[in-house]
Protein backbone atom coordinates (compact mmCIF):
# COMPACT_ATOMS: atom_id res chain seq x y z
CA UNK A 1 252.17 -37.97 129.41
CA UNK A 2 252.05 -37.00 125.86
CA UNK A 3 253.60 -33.53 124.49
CA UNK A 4 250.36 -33.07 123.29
CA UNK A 5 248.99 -33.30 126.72
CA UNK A 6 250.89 -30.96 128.07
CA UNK A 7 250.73 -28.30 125.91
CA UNK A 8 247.12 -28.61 126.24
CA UNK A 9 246.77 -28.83 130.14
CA UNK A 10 249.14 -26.14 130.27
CA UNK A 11 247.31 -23.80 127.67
CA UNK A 12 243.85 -24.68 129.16
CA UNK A 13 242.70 -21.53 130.35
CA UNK A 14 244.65 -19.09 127.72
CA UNK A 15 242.51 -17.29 125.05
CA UNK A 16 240.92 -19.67 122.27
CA UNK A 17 243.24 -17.85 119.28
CA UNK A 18 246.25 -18.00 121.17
CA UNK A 19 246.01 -21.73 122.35
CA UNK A 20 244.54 -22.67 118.64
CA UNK A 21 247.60 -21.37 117.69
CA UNK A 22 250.08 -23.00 120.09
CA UNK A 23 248.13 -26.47 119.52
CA UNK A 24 249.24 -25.79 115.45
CA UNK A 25 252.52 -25.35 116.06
CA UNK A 26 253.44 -27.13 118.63
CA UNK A 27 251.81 -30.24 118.42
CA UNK A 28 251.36 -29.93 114.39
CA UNK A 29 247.72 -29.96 114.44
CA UNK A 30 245.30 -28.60 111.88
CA UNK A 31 242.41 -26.58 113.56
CA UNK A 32 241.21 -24.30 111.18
CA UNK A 33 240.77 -20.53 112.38
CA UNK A 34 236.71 -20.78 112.71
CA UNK A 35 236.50 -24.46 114.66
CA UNK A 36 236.81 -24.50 118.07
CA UNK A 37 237.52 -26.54 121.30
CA UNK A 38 236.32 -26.03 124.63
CA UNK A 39 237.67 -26.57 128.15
CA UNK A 40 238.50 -29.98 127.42
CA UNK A 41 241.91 -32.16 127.14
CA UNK A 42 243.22 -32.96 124.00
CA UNK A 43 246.08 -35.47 123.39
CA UNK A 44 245.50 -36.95 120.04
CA UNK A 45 248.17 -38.04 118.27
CA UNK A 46 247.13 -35.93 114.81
CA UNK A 47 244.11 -33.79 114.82
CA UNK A 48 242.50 -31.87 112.15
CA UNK A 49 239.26 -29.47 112.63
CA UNK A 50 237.68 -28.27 109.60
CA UNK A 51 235.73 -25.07 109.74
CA UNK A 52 233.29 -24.74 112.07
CA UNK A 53 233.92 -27.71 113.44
CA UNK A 54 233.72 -27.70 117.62
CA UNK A 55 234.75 -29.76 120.41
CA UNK A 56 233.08 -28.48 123.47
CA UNK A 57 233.66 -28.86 127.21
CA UNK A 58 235.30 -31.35 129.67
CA UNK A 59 236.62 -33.75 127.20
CA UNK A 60 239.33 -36.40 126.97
CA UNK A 61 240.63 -36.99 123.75
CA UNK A 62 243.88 -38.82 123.47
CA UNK A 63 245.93 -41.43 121.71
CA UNK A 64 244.17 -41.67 117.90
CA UNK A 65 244.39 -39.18 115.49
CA UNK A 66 241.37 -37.37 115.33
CA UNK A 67 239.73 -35.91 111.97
CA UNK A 68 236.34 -33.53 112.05
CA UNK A 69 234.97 -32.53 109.35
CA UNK A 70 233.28 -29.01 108.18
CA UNK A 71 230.08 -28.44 111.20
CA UNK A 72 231.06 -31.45 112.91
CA UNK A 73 230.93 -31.34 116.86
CA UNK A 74 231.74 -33.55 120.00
CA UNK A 75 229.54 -32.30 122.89
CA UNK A 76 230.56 -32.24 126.59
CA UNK A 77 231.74 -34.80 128.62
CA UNK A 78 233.24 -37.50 126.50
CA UNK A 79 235.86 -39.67 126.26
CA UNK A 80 237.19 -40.52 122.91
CA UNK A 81 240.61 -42.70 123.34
CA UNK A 82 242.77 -45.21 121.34
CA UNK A 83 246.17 -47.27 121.98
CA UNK A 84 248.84 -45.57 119.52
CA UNK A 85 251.08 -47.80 116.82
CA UNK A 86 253.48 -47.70 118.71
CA UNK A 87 252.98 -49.88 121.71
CA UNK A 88 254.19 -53.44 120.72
CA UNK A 89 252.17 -55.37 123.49
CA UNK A 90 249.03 -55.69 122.36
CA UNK A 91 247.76 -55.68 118.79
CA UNK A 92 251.40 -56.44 117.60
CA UNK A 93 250.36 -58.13 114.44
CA UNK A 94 248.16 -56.12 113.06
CA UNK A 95 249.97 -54.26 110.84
CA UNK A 96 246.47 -52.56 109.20
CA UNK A 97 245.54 -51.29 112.49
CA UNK A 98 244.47 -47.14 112.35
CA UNK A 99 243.99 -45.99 115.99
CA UNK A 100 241.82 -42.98 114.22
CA UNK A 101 238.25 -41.35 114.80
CA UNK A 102 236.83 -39.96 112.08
CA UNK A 103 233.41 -37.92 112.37
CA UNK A 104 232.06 -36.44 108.84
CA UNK A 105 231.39 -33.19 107.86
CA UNK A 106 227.91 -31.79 110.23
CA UNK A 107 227.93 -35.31 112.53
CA UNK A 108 227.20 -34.90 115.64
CA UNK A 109 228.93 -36.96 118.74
CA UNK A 110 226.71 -35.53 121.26
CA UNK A 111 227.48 -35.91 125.59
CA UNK A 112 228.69 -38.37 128.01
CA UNK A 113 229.73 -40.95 125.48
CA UNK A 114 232.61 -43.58 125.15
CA UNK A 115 234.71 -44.00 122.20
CA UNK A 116 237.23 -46.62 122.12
CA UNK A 117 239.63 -46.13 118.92
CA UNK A 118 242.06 -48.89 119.28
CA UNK A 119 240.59 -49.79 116.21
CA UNK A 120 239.66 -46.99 113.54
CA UNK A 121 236.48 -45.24 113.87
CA UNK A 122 234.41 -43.79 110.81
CA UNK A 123 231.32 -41.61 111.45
CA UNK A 124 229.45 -40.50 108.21
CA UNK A 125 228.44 -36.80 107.35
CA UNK A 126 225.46 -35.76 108.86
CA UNK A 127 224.85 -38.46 111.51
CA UNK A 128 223.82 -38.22 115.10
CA UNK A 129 225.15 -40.46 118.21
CA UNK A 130 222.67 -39.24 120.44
CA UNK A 131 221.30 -39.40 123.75
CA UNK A 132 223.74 -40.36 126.36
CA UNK A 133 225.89 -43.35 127.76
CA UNK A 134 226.53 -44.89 124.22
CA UNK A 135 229.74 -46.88 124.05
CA UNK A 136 232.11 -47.51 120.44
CA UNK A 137 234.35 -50.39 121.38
CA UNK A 138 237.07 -51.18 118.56
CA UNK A 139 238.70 -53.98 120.16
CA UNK A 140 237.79 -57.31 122.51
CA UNK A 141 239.81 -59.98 123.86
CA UNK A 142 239.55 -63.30 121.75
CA UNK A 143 239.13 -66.06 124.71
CA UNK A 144 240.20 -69.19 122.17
CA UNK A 145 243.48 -67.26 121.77
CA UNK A 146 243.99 -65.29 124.86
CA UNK A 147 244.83 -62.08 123.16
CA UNK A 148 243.51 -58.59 122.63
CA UNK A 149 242.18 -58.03 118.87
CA UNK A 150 240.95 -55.21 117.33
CA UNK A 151 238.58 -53.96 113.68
CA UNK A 152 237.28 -50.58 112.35
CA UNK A 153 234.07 -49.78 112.88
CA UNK A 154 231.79 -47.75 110.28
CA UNK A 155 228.57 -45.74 110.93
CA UNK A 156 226.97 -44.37 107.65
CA UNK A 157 226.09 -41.44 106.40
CA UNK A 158 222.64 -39.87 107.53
CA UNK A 159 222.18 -41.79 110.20
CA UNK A 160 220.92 -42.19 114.03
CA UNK A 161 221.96 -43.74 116.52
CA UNK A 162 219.63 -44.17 119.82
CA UNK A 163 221.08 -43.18 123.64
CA UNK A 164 222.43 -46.12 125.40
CA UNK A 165 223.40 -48.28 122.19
CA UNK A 166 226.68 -50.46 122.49
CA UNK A 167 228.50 -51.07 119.38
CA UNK A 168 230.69 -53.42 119.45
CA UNK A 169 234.15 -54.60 117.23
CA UNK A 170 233.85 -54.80 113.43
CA UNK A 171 230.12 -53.75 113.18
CA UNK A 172 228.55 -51.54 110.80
CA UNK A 173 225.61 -49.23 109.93
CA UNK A 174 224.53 -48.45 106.67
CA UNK A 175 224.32 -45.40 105.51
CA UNK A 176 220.26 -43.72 106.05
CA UNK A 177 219.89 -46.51 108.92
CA UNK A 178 218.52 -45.94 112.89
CA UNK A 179 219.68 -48.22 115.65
CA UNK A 180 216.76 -48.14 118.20
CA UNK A 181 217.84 -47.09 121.60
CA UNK A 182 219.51 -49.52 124.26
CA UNK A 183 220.75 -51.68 121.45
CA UNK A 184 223.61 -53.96 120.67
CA UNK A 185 225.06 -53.65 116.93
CA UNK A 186 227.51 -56.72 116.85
CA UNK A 187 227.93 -57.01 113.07
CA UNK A 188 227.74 -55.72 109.16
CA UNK A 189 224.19 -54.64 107.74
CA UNK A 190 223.95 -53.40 104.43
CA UNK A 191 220.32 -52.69 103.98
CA UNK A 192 219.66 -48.96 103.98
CA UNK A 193 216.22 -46.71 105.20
CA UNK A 194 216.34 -49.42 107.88
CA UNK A 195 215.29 -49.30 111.68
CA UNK A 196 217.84 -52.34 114.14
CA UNK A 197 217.50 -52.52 116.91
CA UNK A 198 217.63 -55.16 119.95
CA UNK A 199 220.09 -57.15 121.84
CA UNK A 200 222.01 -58.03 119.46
CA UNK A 201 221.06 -55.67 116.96
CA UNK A 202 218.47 -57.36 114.03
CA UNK A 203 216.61 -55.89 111.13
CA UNK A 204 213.25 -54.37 112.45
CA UNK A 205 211.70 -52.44 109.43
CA UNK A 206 211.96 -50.64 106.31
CA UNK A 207 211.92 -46.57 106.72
CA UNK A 208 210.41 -43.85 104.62
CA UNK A 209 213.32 -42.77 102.20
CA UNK A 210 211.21 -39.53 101.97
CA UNK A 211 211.75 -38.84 105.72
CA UNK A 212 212.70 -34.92 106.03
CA UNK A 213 216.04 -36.59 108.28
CA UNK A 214 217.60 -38.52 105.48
CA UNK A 215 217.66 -35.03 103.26
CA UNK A 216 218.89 -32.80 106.02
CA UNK A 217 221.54 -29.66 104.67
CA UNK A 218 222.57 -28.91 108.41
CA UNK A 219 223.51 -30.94 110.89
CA UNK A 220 221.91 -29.79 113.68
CA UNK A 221 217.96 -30.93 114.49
CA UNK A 222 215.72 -28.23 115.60
């Protein structure tokens, strides 16, 4: 177990301003004095909370570094994990790998999701993952070599992502851009004020670029 682990096992149930402050110092992370984490577990390797940012209850968060920005929030019940550098077995030569997850300023990771960050995770301003039982899976074993491989994967800016979507290794979402619920994303799209959806993820239509969702100033969805 982690010192980070510790300390915050051990700190659990102390008040918020006292365990923000023994989570600074002794684990060197960044939470600024107005974010906030709930009961949850948190063993990332670096973290940094911008202001407001929250993290709210019954979470496990350990092994990446972790970055939220300003009004960003991870709901309750998630589990948000990555395989450090340092652990030489598997993903050995990679030497580009960043076991990070990265959610932009007002996004919005909501409950009962699955992060995998073996493989860097980016999460633009203002998006939503919402619903429930989505998974974010950075790496995969390739069968022809017998080996575990990981790449980054990148969700754009403004966007909104279904409950029950899988996204898979290397795939991305372009910014303004809906995955339908229950889908697959596998790969890059580039086309923006776009609905995918399906199993795997396709192109289904264009979207309204004047759609009140796309110009939101706060995160959060009435």
């Amino acid at each position: 177990m982690t010192r980070a682990l510790w300390v915050s096992i051990a700190t659990l149930w102390l008040p918020w301003t006292i365990r923000r402050w023994l989570l600074n110092v002794l684990c060197g992370y960044s939470i600024h004095a107005r974010a906030r984490i709930g009961l949850s577990v948190i063993g990332c390797a670096a973290l940094r909370m911008d202001a407001a940012a929250r993290i709210g209850h019954f979470n496990i968060l350990k092994g990446a570094r972790m970055e939220l920005g300003e009004r960003a929030s991870i709901g309750d019940f998630n589990w948000i994990s990555g395989l450090p550098l340092r652990r030489p077995r598997h993903f050995g030569d990679e030497v580009a790998r960043d076991p990070a997850f990265i959610l932009g300023r007002h996004a919005a990771l909501t409950s009962r999701h699955y992060v995998d960050c073996s493989g860097s995770v980016q999460i633009g301003e203002f998006t939503t993952i919402a619903g429930t039982r989505s998974q974010i899976l950075t790496h995969a074993i390739d069968i022809e070599a017998s080996r575990q491989v990981s790449a980054p994967v990148r969700i754009g800016r403004y966007c909104f992502v279904g409950t029950g979507c899988v996204v898979l290794k290397g795939a991305q979402l372009p910014d303004f851009a809906v995955l339908a619920a229950s889908s697959c994303l596998t790969r890059g799209f580039a086309e923006e004020f776009t609905l995918y959806g399906g199993v795997p993820a396709e192109r289904i239509k264009e979207l309204r670029r004047d759609a009140r969702y796309f110009h939101r100033q706060q995160g959060f969805v009435d």
